[in-house]
PDB file of N, CA and C in Angstrom:
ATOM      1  N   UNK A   1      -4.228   0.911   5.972  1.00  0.00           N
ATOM      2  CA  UNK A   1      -4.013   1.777   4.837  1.00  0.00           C
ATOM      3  C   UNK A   1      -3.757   3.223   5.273  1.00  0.00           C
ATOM      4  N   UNK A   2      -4.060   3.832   6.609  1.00  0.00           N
ATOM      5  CA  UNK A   2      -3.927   4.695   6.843  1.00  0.00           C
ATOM      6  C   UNK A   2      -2.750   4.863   7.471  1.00  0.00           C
ATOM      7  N   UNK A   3      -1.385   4.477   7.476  1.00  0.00           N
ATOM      8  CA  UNK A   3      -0.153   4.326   7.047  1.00  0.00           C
ATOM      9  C   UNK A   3       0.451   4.715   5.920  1.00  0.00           C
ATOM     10  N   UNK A   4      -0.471   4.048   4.669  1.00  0.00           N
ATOM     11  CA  UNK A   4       0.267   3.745   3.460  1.00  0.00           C
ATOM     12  C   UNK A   4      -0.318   5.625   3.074  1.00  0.00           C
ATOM     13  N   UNK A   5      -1.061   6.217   4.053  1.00  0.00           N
ATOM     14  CA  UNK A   5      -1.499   7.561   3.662  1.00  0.00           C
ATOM     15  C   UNK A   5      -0.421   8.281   3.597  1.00  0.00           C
ATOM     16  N   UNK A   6      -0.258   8.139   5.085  1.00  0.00           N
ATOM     17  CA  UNK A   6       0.796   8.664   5.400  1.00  0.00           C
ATOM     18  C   UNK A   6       2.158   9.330   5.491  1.00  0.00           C
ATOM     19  N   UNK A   7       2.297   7.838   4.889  1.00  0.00           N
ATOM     20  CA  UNK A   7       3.951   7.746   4.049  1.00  0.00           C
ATOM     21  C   UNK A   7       3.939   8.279   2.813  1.00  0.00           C
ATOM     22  N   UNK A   8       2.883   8.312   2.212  1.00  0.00           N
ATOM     23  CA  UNK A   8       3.054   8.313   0.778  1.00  0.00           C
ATOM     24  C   UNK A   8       2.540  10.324   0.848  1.00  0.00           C
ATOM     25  N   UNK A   9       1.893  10.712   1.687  1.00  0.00           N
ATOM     26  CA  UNK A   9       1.899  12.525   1.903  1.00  0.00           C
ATOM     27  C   UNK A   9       3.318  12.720   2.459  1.00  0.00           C
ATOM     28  N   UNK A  10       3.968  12.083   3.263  1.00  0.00           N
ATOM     29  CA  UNK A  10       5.090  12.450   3.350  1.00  0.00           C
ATOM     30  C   UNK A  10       5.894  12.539   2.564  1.00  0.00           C
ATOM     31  N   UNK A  11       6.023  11.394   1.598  1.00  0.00           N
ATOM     32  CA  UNK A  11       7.336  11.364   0.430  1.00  0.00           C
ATOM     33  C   UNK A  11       6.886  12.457  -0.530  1.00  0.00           C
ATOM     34  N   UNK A  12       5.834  12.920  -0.567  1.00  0.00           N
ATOM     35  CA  UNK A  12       4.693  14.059  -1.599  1.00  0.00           C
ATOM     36  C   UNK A  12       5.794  15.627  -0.950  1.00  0.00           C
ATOM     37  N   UNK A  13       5.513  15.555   0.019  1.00  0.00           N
ATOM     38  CA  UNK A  13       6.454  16.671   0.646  1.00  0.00           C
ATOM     39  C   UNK A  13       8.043  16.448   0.540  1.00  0.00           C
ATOM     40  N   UNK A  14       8.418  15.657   0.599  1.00  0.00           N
ATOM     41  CA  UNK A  14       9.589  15.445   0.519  1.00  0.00           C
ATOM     42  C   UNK A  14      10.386  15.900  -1.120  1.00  0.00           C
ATOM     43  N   UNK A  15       9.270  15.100  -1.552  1.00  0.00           N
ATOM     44  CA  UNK A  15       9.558  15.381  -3.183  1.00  0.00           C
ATOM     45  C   UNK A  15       9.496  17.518  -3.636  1.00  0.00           C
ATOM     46  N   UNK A  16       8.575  17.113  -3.498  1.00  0.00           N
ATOM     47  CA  UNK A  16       8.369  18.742  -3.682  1.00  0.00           C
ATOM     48  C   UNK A  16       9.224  19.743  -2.913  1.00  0.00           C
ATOM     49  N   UNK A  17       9.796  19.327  -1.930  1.00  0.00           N
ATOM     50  CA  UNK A  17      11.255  20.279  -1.134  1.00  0.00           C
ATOM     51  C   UNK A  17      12.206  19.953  -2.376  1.00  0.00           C
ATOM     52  N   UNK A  18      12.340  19.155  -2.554  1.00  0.00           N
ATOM     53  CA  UNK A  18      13.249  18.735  -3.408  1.00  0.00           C
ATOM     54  C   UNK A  18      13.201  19.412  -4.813  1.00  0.00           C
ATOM     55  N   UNK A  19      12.185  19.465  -5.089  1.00  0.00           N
ATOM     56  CA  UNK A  19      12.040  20.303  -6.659  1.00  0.00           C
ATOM     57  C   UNK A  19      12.045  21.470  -6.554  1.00  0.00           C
ATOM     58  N   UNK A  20      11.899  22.387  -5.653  1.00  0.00           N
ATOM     59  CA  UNK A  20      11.708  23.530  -4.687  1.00  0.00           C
ATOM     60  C   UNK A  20      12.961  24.083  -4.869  1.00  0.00           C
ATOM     61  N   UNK A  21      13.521  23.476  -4.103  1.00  0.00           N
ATOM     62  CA  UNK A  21      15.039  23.837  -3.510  1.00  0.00           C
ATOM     63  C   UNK A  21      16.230  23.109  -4.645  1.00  0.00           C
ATOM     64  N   UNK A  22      16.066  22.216  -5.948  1.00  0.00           N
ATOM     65  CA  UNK A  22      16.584  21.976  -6.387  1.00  0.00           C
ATOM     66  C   UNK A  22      17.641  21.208  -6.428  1.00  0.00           C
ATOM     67  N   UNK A  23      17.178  19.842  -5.424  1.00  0.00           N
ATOM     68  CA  UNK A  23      18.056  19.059  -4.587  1.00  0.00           C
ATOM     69  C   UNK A  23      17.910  17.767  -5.410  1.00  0.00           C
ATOM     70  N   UNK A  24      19.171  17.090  -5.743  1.00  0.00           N
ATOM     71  CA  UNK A  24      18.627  15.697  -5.743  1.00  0.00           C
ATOM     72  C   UNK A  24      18.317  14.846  -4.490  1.00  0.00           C
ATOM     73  N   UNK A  25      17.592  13.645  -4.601  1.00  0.00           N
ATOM     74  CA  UNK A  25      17.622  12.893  -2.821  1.00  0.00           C
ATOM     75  C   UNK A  25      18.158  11.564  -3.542  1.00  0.00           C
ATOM     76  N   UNK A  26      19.836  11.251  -3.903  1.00  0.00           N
ATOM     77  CA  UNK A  26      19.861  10.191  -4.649  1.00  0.00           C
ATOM     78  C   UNK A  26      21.309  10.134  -3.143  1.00  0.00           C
ATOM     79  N   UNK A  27      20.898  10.367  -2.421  1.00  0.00           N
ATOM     80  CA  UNK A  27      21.691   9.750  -1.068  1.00  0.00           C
ATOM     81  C   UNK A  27      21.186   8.259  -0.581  1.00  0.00           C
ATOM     82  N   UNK A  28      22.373   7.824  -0.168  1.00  0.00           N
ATOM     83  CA  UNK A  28      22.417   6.112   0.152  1.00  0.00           C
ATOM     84  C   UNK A  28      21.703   6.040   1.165  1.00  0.00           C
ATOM     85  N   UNK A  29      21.776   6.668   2.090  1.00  0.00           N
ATOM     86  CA  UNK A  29      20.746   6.536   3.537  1.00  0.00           C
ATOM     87  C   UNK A  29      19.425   6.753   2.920  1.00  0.00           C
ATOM     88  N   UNK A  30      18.833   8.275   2.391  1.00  0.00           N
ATOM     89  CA  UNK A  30      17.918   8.365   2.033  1.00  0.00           C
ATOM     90  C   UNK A  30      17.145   7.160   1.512  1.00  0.00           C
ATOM     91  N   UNK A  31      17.869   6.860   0.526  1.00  0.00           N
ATOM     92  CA  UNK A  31      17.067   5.861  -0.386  1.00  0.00           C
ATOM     93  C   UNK A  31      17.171   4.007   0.326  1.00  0.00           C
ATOM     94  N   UNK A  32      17.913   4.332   1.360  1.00  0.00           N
ATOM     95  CA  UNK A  32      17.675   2.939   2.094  1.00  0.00           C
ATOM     96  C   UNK A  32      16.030   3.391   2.934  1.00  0.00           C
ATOM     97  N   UNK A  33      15.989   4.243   3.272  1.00  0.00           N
ATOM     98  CA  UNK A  33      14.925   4.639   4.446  1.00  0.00           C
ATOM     99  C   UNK A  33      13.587   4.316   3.476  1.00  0.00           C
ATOM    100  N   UNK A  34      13.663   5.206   2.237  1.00  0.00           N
ATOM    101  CA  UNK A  34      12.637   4.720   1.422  1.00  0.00           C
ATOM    102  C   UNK A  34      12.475   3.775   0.995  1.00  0.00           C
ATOM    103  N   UNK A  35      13.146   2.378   0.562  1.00  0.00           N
ATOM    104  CA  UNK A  35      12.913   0.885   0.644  1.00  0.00           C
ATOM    105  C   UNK A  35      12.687   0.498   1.533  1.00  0.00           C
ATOM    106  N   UNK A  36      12.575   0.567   2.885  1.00  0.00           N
ATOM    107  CA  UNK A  36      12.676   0.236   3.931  1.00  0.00           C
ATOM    108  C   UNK A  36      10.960   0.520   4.008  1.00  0.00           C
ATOM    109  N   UNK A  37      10.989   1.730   4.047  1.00  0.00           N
ATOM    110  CA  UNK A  37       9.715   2.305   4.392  1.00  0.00           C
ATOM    111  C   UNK A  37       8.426   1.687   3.140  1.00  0.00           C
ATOM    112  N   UNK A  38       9.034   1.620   2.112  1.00  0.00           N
ATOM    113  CA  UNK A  38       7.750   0.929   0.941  1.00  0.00           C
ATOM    114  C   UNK A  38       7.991  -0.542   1.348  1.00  0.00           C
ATOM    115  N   UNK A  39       8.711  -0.811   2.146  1.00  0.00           N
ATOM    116  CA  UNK A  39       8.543  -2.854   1.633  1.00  0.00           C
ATOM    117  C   UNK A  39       7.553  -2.794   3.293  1.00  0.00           C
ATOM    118  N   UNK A  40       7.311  -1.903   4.183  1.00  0.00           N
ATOM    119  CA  UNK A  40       7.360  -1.914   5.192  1.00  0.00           C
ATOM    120  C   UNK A  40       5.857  -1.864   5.132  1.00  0.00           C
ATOM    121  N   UNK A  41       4.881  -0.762   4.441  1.00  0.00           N
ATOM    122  CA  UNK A  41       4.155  -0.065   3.757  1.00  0.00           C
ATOM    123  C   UNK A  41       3.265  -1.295   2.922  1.00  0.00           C
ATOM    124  N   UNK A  42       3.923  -1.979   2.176  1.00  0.00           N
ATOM    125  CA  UNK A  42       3.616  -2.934   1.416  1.00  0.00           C
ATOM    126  C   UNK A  42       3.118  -4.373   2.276  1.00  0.00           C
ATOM    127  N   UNK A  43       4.083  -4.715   3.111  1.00  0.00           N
ATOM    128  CA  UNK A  43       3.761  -5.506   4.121  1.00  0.00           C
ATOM    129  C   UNK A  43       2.077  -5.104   4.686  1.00  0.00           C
ATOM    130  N   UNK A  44       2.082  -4.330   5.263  1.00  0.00           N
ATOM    131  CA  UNK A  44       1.202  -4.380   6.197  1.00  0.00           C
ATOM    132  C   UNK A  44      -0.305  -3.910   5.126  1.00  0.00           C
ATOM    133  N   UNK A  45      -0.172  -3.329   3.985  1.00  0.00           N
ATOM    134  CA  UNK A  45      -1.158  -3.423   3.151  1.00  0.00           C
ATOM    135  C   UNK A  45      -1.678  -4.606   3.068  1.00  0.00           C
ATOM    136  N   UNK A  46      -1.006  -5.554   2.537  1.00  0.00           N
ATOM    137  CA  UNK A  46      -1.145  -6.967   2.297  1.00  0.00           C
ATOM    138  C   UNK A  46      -1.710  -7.651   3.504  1.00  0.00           C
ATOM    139  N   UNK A  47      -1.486  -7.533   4.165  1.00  0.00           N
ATOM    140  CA  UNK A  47      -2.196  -7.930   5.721  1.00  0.00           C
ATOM    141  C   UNK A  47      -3.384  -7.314   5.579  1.00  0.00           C
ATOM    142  N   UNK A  48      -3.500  -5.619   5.293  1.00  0.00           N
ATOM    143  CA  UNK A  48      -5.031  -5.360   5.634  1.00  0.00           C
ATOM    144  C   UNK A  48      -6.110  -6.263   4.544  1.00  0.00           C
ATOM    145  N   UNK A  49      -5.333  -6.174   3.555  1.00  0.00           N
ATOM    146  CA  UNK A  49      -6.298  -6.732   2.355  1.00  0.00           C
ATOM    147  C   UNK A  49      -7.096  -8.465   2.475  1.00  0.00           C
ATOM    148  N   UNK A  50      -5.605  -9.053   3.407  1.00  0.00           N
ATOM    149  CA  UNK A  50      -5.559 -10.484   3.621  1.00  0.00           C
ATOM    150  C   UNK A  50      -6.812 -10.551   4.842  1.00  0.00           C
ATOM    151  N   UNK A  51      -6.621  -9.417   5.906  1.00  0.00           N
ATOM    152  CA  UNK A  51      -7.586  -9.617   6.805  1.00  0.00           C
ATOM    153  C   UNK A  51      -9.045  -9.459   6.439  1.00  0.00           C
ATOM    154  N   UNK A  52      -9.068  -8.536   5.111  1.00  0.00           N
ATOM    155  CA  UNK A  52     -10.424  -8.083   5.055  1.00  0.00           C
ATOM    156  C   UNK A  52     -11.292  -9.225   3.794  1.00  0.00           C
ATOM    157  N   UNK A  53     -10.416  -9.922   3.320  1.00  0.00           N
ATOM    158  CA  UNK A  53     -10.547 -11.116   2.571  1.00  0.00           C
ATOM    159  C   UNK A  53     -11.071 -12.328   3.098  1.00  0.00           C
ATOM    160  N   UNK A  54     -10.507 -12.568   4.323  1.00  0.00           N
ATOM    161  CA  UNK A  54     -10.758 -13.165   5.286  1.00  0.00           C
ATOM    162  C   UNK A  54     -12.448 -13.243   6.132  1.00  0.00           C
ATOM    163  N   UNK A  55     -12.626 -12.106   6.266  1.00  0.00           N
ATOM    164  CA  UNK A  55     -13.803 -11.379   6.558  1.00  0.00           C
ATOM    165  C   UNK A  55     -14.703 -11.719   5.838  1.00  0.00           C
ATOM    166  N   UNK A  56     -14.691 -11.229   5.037  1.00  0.00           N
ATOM    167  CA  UNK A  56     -15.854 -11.298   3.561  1.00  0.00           C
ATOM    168  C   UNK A  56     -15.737 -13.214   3.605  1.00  0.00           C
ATOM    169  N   UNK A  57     -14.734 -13.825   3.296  1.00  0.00           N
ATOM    170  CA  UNK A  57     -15.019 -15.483   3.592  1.00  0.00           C
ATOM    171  C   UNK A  57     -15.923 -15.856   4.804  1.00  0.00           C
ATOM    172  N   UNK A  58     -15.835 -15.109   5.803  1.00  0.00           N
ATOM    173  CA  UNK A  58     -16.511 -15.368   6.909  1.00  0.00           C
ATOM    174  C   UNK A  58     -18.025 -15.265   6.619  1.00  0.00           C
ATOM    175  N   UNK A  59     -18.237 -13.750   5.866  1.00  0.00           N
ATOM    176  CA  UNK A  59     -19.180 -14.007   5.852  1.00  0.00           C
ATOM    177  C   UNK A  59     -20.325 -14.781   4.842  1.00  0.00           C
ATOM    178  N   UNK A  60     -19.466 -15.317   3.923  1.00  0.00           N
ATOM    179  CA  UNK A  60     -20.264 -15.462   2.657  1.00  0.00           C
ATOM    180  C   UNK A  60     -20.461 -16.992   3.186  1.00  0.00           C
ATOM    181  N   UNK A  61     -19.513 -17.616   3.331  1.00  0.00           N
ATOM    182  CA  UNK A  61     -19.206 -19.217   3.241  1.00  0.00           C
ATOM    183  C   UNK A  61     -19.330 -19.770   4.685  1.00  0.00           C
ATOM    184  N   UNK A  62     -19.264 -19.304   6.058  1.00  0.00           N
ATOM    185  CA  UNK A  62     -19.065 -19.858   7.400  1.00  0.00           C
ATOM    186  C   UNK A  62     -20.190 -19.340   7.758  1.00  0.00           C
ATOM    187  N   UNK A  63     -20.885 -18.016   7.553  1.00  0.00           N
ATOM    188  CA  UNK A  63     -22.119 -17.970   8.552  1.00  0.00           C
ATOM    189  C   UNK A  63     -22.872 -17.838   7.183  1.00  0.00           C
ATOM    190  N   UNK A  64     -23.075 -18.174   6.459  1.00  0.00           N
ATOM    191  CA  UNK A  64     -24.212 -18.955   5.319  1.00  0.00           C
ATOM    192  C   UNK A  64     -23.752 -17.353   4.402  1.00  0.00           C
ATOM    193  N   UNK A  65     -24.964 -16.450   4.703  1.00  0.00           N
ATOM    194  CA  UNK A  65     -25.170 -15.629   3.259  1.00  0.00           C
ATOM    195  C   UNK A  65     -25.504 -14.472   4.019  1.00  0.00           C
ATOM    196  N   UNK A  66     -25.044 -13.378   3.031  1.00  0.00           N
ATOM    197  CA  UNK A  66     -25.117 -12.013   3.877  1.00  0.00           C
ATOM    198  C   UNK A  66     -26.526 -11.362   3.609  1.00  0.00           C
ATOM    199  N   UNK A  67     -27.241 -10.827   4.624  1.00  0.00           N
ATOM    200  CA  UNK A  67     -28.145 -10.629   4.687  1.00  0.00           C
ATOM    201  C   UNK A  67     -29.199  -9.523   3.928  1.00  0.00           C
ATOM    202  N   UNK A  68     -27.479  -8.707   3.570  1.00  0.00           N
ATOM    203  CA  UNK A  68     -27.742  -7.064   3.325  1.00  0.00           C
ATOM    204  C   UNK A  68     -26.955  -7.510   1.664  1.00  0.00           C
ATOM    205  N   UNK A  69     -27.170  -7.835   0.733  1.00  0.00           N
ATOM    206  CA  UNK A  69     -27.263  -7.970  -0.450  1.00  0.00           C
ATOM    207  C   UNK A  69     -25.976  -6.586  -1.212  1.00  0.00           C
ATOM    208  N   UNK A  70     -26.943  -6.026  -0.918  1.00  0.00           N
ATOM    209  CA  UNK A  70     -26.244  -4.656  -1.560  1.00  0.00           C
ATOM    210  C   UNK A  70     -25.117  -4.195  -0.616  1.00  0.00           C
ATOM    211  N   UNK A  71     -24.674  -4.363   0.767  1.00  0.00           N
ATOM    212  CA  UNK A  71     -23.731  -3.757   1.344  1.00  0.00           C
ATOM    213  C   UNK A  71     -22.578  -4.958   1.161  1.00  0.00           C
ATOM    214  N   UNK A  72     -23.330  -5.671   1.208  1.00  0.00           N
ATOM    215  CA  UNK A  72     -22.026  -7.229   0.653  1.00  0.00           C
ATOM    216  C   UNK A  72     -21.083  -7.238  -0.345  1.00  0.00           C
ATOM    217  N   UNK A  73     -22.215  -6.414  -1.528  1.00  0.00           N
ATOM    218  CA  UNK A  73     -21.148  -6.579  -2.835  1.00  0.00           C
ATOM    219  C   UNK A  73     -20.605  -5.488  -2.704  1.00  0.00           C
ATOM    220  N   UNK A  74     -20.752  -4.335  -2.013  1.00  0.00           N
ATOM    221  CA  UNK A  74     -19.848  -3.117  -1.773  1.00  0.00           C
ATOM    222  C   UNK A  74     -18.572  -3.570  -0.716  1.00  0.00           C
ATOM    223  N   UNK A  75     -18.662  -4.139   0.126  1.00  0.00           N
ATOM    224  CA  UNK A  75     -17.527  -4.802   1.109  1.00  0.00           C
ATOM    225  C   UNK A  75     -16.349  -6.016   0.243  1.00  0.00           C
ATOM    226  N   UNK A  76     -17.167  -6.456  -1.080  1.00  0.00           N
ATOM    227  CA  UNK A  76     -16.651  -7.129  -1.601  1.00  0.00           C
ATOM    228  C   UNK A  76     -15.577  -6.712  -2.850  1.00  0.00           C
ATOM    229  N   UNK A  77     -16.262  -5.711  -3.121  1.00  0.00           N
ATOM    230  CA  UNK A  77     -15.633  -4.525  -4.521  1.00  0.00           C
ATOM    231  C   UNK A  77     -14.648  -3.925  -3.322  1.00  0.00           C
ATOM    232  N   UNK A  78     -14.687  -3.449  -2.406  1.00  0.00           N
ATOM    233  CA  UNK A  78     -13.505  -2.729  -1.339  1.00  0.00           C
ATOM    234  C   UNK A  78     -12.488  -3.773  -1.471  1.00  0.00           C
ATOM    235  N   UNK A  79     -12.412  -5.195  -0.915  1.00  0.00           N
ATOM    236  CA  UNK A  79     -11.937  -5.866  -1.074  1.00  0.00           C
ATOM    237  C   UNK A  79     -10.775  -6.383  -2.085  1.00  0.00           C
ATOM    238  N   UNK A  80     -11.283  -6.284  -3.380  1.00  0.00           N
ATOM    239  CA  UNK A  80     -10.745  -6.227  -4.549  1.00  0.00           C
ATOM    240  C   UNK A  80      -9.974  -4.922  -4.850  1.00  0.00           C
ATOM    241  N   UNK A  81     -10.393  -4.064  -4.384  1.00  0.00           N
ATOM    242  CA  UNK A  81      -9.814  -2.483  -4.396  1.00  0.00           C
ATOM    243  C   UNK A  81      -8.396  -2.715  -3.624  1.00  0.00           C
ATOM    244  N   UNK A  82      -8.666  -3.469  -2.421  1.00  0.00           N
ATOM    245  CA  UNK A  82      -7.583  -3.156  -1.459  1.00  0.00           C
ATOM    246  C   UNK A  82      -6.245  -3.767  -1.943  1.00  0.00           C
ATOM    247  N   UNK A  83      -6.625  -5.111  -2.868  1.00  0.00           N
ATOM    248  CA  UNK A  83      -5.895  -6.488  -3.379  1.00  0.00           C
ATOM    249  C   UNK A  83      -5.242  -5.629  -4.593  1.00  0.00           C
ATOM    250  N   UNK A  84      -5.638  -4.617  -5.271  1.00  0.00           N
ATOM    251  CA  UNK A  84      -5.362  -3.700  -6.241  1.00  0.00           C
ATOM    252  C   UNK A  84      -4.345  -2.523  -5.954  1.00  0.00           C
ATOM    253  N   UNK A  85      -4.662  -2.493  -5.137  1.00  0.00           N
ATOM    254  CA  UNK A  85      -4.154  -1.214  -4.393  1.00  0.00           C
ATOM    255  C   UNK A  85      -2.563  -1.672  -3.957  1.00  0.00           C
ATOM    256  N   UNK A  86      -2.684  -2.830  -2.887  1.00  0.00           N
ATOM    257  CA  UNK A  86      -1.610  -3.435  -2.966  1.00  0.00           C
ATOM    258  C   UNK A  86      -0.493  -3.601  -3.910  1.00  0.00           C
ATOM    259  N   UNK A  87      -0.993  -4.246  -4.877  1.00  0.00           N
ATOM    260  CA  UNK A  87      -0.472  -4.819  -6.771  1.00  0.00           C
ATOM    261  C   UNK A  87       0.707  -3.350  -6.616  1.00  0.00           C
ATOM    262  N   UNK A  88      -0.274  -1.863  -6.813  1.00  0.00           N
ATOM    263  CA  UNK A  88       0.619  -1.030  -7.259  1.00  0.00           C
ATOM    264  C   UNK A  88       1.615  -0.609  -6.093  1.00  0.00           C
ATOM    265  N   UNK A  89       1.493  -0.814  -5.001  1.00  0.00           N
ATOM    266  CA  UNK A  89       2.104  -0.536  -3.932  1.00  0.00           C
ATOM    267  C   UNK A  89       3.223  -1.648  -3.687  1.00  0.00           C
ATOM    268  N   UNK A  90       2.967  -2.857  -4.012  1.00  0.00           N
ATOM    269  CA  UNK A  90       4.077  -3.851  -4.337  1.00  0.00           C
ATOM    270  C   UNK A  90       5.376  -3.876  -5.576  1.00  0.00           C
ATOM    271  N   UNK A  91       4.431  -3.045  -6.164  1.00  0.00           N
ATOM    272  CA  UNK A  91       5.342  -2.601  -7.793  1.00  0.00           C
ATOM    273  C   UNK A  91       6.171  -1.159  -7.386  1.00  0.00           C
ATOM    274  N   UNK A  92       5.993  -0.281  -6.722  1.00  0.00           N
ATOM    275  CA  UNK A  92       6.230   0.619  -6.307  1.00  0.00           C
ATOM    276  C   UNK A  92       7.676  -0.056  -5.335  1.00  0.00           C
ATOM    277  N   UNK A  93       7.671  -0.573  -4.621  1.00  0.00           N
ATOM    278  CA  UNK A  93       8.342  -1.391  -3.481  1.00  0.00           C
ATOM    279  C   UNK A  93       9.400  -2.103  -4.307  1.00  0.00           C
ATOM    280  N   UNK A  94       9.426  -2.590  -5.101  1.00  0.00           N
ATOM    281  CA  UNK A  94      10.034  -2.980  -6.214  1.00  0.00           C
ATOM    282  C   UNK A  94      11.360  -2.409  -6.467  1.00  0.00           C
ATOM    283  N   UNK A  95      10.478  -0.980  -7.545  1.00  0.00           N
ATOM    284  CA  UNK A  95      10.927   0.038  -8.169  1.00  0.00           C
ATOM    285  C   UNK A  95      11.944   0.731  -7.646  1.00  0.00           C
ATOM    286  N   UNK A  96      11.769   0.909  -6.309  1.00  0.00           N
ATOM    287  CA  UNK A  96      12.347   1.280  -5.283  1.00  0.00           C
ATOM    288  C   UNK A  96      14.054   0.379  -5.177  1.00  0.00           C
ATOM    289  N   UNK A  97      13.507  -0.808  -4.467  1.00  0.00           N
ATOM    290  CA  UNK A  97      14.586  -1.704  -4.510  1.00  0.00           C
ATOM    291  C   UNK A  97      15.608  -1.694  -5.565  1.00  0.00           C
ATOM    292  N   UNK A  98      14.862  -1.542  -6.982  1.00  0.00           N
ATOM    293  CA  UNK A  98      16.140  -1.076  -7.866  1.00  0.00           C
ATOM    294  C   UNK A  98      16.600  -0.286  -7.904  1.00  0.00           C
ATOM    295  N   UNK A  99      15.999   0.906  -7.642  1.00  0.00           N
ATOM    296  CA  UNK A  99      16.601   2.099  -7.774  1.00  0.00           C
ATOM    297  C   UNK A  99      17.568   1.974  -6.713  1.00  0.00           C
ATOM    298  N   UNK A 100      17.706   1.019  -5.395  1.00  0.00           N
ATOM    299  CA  UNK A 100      18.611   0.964  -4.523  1.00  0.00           C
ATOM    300  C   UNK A 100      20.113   0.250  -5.318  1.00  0.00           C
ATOM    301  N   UNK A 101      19.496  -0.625  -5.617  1.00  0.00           N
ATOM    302  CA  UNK A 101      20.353  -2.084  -6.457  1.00  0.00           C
ATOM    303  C   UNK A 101      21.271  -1.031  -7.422  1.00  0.00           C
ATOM    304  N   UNK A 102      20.576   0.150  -8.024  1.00  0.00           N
ATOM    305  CA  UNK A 102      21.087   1.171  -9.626  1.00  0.00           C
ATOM    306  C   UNK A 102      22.451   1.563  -8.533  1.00  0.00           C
ATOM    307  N   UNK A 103      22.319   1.847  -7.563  1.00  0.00           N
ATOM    308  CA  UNK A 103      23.583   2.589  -6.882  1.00  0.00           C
ATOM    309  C   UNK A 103      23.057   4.427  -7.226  1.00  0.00           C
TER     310      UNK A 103
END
């Protein structure tokens, strides 16, 4: 996720040059780089979420029951956060793609 920081303070700057300086960024390269970069972004979210899903199975169901009660259901609510987080970052990735598809 600390990628998806990343990218997403960058396009924050990007945007704001843009409103700044009074530019559109509705260039074909541009907006390939930014699909590129959200499906890219999106990918590897989905992996963190998948890995940390994974995890939490490990521990609930393969080594019996977690010991620490209260840090479990907090690792577990992260979990769901991350699977969420994704959702809008997949919709975003999307959005994108059309706006490529709009010309």
């Amino acid at each position: 996720m600390g990628l998806q920081i990343i990218w997403s303070f960058g396009l924050t700057l990007l945007d704001a040059y843009a409103l700044v300086r009074k530019k559109t960024l509705h260039n074909t390269v541009m907006l390939i780089l930014f699909v590129v970069g959200d499906w890219v972004t999106a990918i590897l979210s989905l992996a963190a979420a998948s890995a940390s899903a994974g995890i939490t199975v490990l521990y609930f169901y393969d080594l019996g029951s977690c010991s620490f009660v209260r840090e479990c259901q907090k690792y577990q609510m992260s979990v769901a956060l991350a699977f969420f987080s994704w959702i809008t970052i997949a919709i975003s990735s999307l959005i994108m793609l059309w706006l490529l598809a709009a010309g």
